[in-house]
Every structure is written in C-alpha cells, then in structure tokens.
C-alpha atoms as a PDB file:
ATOM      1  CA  UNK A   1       0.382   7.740  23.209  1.00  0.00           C
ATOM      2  CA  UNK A   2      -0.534   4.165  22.205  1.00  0.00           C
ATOM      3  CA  UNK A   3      -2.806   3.453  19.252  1.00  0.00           C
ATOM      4  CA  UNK A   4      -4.729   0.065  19.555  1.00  0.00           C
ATOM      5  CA  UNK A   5      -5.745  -0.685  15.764  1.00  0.00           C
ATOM      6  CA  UNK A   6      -7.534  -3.743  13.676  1.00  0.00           C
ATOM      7  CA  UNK A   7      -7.537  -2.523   9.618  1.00  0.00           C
ATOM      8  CA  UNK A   8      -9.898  -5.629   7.778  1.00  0.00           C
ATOM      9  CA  UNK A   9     -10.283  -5.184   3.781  1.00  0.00           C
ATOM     10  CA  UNK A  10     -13.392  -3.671   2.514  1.00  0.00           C
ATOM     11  CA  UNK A  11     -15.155  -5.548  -0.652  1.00  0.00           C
ATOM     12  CA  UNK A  12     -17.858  -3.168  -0.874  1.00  0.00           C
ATOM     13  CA  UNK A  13     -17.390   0.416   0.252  1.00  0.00           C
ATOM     14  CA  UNK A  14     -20.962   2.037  -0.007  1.00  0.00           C
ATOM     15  CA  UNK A  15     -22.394  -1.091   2.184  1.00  0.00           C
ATOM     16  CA  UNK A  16     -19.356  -0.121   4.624  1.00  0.00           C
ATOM     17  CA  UNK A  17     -20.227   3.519   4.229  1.00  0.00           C
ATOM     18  CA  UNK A  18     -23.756   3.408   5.079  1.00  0.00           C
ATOM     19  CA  UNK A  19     -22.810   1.104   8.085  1.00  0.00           C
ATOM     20  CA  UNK A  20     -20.543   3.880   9.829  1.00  0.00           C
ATOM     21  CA  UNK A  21     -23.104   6.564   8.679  1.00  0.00           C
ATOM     22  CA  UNK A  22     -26.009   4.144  11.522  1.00  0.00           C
ATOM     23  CA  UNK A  23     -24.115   4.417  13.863  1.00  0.00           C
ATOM     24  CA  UNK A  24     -21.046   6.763  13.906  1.00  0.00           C
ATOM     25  CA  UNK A  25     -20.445  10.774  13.304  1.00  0.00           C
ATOM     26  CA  UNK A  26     -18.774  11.645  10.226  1.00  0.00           C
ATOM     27  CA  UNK A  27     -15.770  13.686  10.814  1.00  0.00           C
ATOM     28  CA  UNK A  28     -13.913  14.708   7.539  1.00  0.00           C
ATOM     29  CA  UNK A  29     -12.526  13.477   4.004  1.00  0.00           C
ATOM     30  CA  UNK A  30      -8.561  13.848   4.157  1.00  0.00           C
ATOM     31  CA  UNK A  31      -6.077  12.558   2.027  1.00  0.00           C
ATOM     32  CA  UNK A  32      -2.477  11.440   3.049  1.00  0.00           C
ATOM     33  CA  UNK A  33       0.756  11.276   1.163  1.00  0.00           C
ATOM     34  CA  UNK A  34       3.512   9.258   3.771  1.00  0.00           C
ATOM     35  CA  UNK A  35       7.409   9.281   2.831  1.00  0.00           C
ATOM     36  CA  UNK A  36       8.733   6.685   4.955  1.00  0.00           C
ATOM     37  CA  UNK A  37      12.799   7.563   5.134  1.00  0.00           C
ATOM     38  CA  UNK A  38      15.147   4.401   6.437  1.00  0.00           C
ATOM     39  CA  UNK A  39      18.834   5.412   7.657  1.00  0.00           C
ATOM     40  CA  UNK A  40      22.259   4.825   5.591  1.00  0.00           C
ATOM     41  CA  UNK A  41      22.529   1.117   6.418  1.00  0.00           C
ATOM     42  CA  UNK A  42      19.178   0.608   4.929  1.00  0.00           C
ATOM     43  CA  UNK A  43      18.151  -1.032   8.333  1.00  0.00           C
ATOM     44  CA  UNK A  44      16.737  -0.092  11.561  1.00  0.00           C
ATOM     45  CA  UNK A  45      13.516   2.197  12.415  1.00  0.00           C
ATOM     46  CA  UNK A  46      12.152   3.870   9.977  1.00  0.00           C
ATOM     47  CA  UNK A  47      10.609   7.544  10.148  1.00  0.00           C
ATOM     48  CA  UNK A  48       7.251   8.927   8.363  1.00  0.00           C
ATOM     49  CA  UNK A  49       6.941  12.702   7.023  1.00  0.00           C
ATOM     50  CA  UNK A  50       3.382  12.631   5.866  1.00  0.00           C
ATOM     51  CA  UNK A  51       1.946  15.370   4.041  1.00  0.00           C
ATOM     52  CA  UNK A  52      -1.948  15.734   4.838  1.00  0.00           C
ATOM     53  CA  UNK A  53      -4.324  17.598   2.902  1.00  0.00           C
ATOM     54  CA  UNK A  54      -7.504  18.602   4.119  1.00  0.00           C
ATOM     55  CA  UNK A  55      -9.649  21.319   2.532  1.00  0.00           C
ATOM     56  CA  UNK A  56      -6.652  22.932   0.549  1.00  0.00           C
ATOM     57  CA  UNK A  57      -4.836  23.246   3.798  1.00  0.00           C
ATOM     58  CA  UNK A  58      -1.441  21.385   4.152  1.00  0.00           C
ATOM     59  CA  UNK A  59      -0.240  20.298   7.803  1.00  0.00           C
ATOM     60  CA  UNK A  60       3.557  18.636   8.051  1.00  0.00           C
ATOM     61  CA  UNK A  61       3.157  15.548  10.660  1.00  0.00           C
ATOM     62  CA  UNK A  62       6.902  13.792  11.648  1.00  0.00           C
ATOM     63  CA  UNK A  63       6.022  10.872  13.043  1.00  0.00           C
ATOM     64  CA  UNK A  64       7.998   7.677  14.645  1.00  0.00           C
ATOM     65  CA  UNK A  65       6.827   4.699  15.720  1.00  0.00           C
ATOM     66  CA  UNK A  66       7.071   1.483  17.751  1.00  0.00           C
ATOM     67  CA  UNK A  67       4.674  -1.501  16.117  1.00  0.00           C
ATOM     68  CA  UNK A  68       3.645  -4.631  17.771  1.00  0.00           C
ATOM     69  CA  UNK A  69       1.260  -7.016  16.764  1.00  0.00           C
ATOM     70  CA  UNK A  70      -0.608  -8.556  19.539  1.00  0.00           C
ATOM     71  CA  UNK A  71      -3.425 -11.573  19.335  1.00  0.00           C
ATOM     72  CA  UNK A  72      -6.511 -11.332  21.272  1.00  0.00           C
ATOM     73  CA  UNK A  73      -7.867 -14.314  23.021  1.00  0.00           C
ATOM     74  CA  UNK A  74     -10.038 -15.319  20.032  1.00  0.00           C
ATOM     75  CA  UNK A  75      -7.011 -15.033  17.718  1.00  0.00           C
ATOM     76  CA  UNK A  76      -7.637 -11.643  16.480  1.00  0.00           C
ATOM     77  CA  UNK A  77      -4.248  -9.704  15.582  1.00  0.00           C
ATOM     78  CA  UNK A  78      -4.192  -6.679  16.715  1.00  0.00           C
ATOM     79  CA  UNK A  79      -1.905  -3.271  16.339  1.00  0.00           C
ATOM     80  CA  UNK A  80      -0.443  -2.171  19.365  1.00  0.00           C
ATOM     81  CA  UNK A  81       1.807   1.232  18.111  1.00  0.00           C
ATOM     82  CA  UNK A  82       3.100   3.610  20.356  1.00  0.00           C
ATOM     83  CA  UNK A  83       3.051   6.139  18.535  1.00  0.00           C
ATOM     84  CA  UNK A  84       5.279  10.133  19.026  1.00  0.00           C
ATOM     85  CA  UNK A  85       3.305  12.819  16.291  1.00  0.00           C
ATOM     86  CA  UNK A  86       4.709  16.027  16.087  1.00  0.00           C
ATOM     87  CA  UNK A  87       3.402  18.891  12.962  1.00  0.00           C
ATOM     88  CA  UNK A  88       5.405  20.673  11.081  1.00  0.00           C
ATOM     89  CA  UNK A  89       5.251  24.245   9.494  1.00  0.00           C
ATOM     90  CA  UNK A  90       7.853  23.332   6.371  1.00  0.00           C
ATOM     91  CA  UNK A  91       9.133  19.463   5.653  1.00  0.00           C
ATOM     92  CA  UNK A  92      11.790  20.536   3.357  1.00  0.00           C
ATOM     93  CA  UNK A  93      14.468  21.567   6.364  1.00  0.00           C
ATOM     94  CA  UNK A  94      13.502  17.778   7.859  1.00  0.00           C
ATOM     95  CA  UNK A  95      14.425  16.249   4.588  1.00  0.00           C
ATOM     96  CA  UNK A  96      17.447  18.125   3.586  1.00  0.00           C
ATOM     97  CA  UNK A  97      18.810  16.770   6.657  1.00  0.00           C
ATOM     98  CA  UNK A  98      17.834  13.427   6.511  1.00  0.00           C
ATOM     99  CA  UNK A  99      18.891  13.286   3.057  1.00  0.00           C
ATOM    100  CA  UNK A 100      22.387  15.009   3.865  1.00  0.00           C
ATOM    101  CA  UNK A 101      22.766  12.555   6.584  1.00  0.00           C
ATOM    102  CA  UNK A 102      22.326   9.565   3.792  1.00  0.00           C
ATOM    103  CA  UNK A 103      18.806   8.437   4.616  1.00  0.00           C
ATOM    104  CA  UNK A 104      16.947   7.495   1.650  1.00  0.00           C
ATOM    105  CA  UNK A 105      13.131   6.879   0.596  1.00  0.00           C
ATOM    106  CA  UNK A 106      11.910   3.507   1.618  1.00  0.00           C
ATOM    107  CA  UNK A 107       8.387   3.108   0.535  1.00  0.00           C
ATOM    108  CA  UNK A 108       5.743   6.113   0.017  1.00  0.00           C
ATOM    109  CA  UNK A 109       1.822   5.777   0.578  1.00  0.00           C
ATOM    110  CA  UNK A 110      -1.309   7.076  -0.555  1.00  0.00           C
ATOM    111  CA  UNK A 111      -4.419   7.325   1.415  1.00  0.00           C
ATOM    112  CA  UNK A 112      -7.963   8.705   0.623  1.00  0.00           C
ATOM    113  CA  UNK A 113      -9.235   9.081   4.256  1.00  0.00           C
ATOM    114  CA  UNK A 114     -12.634   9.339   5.351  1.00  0.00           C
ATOM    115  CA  UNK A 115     -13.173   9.661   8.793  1.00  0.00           C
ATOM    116  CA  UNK A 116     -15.886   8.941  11.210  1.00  0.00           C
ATOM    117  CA  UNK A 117     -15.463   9.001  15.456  1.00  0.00           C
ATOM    118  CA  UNK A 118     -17.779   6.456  17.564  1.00  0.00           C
ATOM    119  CA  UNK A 119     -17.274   6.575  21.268  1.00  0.00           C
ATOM    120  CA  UNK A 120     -13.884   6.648  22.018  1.00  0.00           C
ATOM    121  CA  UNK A 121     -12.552   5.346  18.907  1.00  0.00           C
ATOM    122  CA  UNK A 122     -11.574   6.406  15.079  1.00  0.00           C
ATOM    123  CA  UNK A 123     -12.877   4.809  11.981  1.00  0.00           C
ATOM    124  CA  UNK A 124     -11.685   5.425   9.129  1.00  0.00           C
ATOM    125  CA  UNK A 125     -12.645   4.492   5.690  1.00  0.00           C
ATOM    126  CA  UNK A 126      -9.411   4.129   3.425  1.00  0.00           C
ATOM    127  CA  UNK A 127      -8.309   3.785  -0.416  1.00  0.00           C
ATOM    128  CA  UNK A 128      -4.810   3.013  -0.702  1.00  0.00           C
ATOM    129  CA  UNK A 129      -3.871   2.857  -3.788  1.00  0.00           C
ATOM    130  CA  UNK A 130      -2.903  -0.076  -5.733  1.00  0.00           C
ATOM    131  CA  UNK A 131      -4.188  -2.119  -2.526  1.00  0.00           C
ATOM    132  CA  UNK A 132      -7.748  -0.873  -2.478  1.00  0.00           C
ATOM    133  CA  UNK A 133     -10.144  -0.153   0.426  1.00  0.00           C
ATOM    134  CA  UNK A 134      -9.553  -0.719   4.292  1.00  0.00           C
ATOM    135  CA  UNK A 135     -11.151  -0.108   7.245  1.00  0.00           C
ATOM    136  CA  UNK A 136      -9.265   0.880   9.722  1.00  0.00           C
ATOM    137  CA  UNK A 137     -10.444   1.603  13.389  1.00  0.00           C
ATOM    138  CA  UNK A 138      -7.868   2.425  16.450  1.00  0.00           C
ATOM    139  CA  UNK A 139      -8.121   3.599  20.268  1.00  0.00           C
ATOM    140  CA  UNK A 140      -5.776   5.613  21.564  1.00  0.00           C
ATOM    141  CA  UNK A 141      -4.660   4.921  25.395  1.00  0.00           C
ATOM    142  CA  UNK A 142      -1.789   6.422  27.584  1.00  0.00           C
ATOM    143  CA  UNK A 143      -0.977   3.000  28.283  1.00  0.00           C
ATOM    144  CA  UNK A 144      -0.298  -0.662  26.470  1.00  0.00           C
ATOM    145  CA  UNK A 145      -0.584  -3.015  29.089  1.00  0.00           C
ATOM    146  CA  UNK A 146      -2.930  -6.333  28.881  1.00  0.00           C
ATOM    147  CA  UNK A 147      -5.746  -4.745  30.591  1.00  0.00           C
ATOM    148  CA  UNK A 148      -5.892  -2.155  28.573  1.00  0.00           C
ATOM    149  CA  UNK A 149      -5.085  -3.991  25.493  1.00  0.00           C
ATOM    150  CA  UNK A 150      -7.399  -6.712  25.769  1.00  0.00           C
ATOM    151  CA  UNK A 151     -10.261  -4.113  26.528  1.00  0.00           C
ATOM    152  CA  UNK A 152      -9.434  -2.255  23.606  1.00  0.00           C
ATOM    153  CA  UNK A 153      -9.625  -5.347  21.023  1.00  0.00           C
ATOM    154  CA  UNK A 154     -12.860  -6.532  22.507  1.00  0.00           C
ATOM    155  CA  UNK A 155     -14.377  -2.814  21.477  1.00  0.00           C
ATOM    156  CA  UNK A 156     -12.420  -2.690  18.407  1.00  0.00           C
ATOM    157  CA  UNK A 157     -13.605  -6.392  17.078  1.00  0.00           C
ATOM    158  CA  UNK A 158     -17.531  -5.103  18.016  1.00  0.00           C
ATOM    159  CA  UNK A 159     -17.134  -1.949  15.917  1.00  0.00           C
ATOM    160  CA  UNK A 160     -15.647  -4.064  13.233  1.00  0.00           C
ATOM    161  CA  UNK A 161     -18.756  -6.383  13.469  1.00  0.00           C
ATOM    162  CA  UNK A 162     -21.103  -3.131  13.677  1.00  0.00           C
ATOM    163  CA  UNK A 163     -19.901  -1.813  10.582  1.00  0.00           C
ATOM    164  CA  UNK A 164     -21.017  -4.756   8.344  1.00  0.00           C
ATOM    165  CA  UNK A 165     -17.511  -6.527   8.606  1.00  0.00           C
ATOM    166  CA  UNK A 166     -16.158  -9.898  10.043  1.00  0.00           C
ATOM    167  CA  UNK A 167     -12.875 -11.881  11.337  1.00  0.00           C
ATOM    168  CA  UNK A 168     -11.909 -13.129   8.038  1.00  0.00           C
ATOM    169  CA  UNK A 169     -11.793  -9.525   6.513  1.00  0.00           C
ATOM    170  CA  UNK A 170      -8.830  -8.333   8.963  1.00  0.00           C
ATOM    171  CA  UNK A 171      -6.062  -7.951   7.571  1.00  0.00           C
ATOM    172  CA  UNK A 172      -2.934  -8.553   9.747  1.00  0.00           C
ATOM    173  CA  UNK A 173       0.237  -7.366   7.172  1.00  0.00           C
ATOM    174  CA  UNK A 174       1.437  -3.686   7.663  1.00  0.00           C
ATOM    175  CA  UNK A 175       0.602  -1.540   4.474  1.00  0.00           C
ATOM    176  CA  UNK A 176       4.214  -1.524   3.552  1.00  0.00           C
ATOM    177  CA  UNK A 177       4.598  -5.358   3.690  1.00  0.00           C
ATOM    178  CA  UNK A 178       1.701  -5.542   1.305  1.00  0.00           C
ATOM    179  CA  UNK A 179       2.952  -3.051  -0.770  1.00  0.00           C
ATOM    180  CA  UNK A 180       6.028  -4.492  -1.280  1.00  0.00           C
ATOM    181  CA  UNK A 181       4.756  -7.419  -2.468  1.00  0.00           C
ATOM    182  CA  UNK A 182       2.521  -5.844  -4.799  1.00  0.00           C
ATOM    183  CA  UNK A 183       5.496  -4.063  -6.194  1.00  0.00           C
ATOM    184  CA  UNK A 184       7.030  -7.404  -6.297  1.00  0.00           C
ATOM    185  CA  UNK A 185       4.372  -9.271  -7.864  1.00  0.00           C
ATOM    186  CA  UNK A 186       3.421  -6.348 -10.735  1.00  0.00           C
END
C-alpha cells in the first residue's frame, strides 16, 4: 500500500479543530508511542514497533517503510511512502530479537492522535511532543505512479486549504529529522 501524505504545522489547534469538525467525520483520539530500531552498522532502513493505545486497548503494529518525497507542480512536497503494516499480539519476542541481533534504538516518538476521515482520505490532528501540533492528512493508493500521485496532492493541498491551513504551513522534514535537531539544539 502507498500512503500519499502533506503534514503542515498547526499554530492554533481549536481554529484547526473546528475546521475538520465543518467538514469531516471524527473518527477517534489515539495516542502512539514509535521505537524506531536501526541495524548493527547504525546505517541502512530503519524499522518502527509502535505501540498504540486506544481506549485502554493496546495493538502491536511492525511496520517498514520506503519514503520519498515528491514535489507537485506548484512546488508542494509531498510524502510518497510505501508503506508494509503488520499487528502484533506481544512486541517483546520482536525486540529480543532485534536486540540479540545488535540493533539498537534510534529515535522514539510520541503522538496524541486525533483522527477525522473526509472522502477518501485521513486527517489527523497531532501533538508530538517537544515539536508541537501537525496536521497531517494522507491517501492511501495501491499504486505510486504520477497519475496517481499528482491526483492525490491536488486533493491533499484542497483539504489542507479546507481546514483553515496554507502552503507556507507544510512542513517538508520527516519527524525524526526535526527531532534530531531539536535534541541537538536543547
């Protein structure tokens, strides 16, 4: 599966809140802990064991993936991930291994999620601590060609733009660039 995604920075939450509540369906509030594990030469592909907690009920989710950033005609940088999810009853045989086999932590995440669902698409509302609030919204597609692509950022960029957002609030750094330099910087 492919997941087409634009995340912009959110200055004012409620205003961003109310937005999605116009015009989208409110899903559920979820929060996400990622361990992101990198092998023993400390390069290469890394993996994600997240931990997500939704009502008091825990679900395991290994995932891997391939990210690309592509630009729209107008300039608009855009996530192109594909993207292979499998859950999880127990993490801690995963990580035993992976930590037997001398991978090591690389970077862990927190997310408050809330989610909404508009046509084809996920929006979701995100605190991620130290960084602050996003807004992320992403297609998924079986396929990542242009076609498909460039459709995909044309409805992504109009959902931005519907929820009270514009071009200069995208952000185009992954979450673990810009947490390493926060971690750098503080």
């Amino acid at each position: 599966m492919n997941e087409i995604e634009i995340k912009a920075r959110v200055a004012d939450k409620k205003a961003v809140e109310d937005q999605l509540n116009s015009f989208a369906e409110f899903k559920r509030a979820v929060t996400r802990d990622d361990t992101y594990y990198i092998g023993p030469s400390g390069k290469g592909k890394k993996i994600r064991i997240r931990k997500e907690t939704e009502d008091g009920k825990i679900t395991w989710i290994l995932t891997y993936k391939k990210k690309e950033n592509k630009i729209s005609a107008d300039g608009t940088a855009t996530e192109v991930n594909e993207e292979l999810e499998t859950t999880m009853e127990d993490s801690t045989p995963l990580v035993r291994y992976l930590e037997d086999s001398g991978y090591t932590v690389a970077l862990t995440k927190h997310k408050d999620v809330y989610d909404w669902s508009y046509e084809e698409a996920t929006l979701e509302l995100c605190n991620i601590p130290p960084l602050g609030w996003f807004l992320e919204i992403e297609i998924l597609t079986e396929s990542n060609d242009d076609a498909t692509v460039q459709s995909a950022q044309k409805k992504l960029k109009d959902m931005l733009l519907k929820s009270g957002l514009s071009d200069k609030d995208i952000e185009e750094k992954y979450y673990s660039q810009l947490l390493k330099e926060y971690n750098k910087n503080n």
